[in-house]
C-alpha atoms as a PDB file:
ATOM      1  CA  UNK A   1     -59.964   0.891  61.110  1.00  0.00           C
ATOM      2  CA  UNK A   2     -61.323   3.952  59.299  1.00  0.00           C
ATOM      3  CA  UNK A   3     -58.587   4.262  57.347  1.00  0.00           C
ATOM      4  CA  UNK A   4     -58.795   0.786  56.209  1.00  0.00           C
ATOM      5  CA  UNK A   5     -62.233   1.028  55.205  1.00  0.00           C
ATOM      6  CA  UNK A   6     -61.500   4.414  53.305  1.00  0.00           C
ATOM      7  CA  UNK A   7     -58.581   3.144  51.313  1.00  0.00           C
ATOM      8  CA  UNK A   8     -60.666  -0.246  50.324  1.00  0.00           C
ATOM      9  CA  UNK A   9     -64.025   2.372  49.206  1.00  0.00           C
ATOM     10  CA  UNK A  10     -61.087   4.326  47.585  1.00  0.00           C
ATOM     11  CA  UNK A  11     -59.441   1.475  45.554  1.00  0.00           C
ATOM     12  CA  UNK A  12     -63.381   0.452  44.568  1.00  0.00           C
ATOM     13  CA  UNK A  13     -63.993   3.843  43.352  1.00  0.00           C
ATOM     14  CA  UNK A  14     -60.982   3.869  41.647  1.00  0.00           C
ATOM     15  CA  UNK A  15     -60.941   0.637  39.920  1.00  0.00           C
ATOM     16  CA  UNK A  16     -64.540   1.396  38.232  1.00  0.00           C
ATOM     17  CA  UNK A  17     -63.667   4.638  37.030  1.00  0.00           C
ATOM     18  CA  UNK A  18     -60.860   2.915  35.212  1.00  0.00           C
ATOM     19  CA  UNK A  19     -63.178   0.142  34.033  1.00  0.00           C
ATOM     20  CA  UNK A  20     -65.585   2.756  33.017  1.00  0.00           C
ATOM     21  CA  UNK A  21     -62.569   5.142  30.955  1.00  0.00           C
ATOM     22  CA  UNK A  22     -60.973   2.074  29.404  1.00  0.00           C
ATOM     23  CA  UNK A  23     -64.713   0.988  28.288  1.00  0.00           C
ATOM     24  CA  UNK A  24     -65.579   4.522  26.859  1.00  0.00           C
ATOM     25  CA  UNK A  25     -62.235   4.431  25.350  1.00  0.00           C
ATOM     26  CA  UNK A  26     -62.909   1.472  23.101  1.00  0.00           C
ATOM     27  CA  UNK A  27     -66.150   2.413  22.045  1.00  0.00           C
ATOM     28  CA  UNK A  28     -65.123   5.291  20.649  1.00  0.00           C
ATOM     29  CA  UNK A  29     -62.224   3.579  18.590  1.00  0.00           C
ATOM     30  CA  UNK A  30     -64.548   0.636  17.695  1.00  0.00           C
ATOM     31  CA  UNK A  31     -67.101   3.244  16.410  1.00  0.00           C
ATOM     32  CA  UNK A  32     -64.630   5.115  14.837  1.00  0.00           C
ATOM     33  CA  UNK A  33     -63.003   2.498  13.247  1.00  0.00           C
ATOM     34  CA  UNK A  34     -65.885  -0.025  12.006  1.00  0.00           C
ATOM     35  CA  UNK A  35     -69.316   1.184  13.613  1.00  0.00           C
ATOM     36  CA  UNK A  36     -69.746   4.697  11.895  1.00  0.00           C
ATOM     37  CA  UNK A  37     -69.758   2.703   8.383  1.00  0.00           C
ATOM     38  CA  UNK A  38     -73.158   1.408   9.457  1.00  0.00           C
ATOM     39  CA  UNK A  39     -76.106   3.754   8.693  1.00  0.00           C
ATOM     40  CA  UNK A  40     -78.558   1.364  11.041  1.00  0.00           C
ATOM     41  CA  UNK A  41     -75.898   2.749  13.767  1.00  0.00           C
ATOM     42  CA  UNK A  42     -75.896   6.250  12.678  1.00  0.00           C
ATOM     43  CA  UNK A  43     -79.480   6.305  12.829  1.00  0.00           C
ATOM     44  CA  UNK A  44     -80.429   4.817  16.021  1.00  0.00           C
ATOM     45  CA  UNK A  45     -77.737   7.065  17.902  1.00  0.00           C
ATOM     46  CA  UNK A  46     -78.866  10.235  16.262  1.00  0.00           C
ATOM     47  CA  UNK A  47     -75.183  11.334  14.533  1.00  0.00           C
ATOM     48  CA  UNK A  48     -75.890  13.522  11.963  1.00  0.00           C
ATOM     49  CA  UNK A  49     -72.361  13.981  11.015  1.00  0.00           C
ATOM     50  CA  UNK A  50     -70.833  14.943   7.767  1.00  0.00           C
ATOM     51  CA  UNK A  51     -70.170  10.918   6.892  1.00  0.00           C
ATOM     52  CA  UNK A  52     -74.139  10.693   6.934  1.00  0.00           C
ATOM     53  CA  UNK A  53     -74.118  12.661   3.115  1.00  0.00           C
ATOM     54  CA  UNK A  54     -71.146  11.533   2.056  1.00  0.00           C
ATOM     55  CA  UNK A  55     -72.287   8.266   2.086  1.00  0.00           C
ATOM     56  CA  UNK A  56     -75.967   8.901   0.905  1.00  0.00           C
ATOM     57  CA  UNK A  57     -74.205  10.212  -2.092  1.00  0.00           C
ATOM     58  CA  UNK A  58     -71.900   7.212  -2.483  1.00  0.00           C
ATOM     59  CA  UNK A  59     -74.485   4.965  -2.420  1.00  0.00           C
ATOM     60  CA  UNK A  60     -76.572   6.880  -5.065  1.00  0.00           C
ATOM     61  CA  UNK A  61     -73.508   6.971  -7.219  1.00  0.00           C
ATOM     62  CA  UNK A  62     -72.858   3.098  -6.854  1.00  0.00           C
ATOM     63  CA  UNK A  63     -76.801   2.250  -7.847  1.00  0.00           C
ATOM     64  CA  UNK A  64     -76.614   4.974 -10.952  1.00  0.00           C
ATOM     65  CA  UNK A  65     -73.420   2.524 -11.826  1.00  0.00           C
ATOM     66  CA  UNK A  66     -74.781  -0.593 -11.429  1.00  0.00           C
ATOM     67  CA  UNK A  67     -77.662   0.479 -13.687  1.00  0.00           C
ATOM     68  CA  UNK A  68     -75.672   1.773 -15.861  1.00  0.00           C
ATOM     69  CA  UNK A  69     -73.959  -1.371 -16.346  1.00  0.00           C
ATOM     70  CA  UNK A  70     -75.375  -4.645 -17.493  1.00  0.00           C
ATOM     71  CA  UNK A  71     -74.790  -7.554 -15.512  1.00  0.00           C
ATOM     72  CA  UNK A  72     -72.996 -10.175 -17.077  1.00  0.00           C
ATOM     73  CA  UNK A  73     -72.958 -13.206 -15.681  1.00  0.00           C
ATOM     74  CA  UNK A  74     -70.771 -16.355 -16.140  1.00  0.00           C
ATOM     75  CA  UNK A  75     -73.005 -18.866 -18.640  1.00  0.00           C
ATOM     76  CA  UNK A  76     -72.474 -22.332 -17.044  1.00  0.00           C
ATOM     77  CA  UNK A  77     -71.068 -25.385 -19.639  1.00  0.00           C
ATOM     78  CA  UNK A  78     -74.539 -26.039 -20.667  1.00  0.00           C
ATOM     79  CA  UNK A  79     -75.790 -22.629 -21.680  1.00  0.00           C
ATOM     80  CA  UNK A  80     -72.141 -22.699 -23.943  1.00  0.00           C
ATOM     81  CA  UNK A  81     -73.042 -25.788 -25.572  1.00  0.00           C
ATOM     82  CA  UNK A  82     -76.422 -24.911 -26.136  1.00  0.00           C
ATOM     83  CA  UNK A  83     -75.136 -21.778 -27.775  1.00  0.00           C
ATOM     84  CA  UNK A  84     -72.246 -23.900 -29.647  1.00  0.00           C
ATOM     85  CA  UNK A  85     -75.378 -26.023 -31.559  1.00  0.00           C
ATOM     86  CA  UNK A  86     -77.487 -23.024 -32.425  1.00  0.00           C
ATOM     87  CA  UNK A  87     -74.923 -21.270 -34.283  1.00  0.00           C
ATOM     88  CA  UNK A  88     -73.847 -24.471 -36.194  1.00  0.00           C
END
């Protein structure tokens, strides 16, 4: 009877600490692969990691560019025609 009740604590045990491995395994590849892009993420778990300046200083470069730039956006069929009669 003991050994009964041993086995079934045993195969309890043993099943959650798989649970619990498989579950810590695909956080890490989930944060690895998509989560550790997001700075929200970075900051509320405290990683300080190298990615944290690379991306500062990605970001900074992308807002220097689009300043640099102008915007140009598409003029709609009005704006063209509109355009069309004032240089006629």
């Amino acid at each position: 009877m003991w050994q009964s009740v041993g086995l079934t604590l045993l195969v309890i045990v043993a099943t959650l600490a798989c649970v619990l491995l498989f579950m810590l395994f695909g956080w890490y590849v989930v944060w690895q692969l998509f989560l550790s892009k997001f700075k929200f993420l970075r900051e509320l778990l405290g990683d300080t990691g190298s990615q944290h300046g690379d991306i500062e200083e990605s970001e900074k470069d992308t807002e220097r560019e689009m300043l640099s730039t102008p915007r140009h956006r598409p003029k709609s069929a009005r704006q063209r025609k509109l355009l069309t009669e004032e240089t006629t």
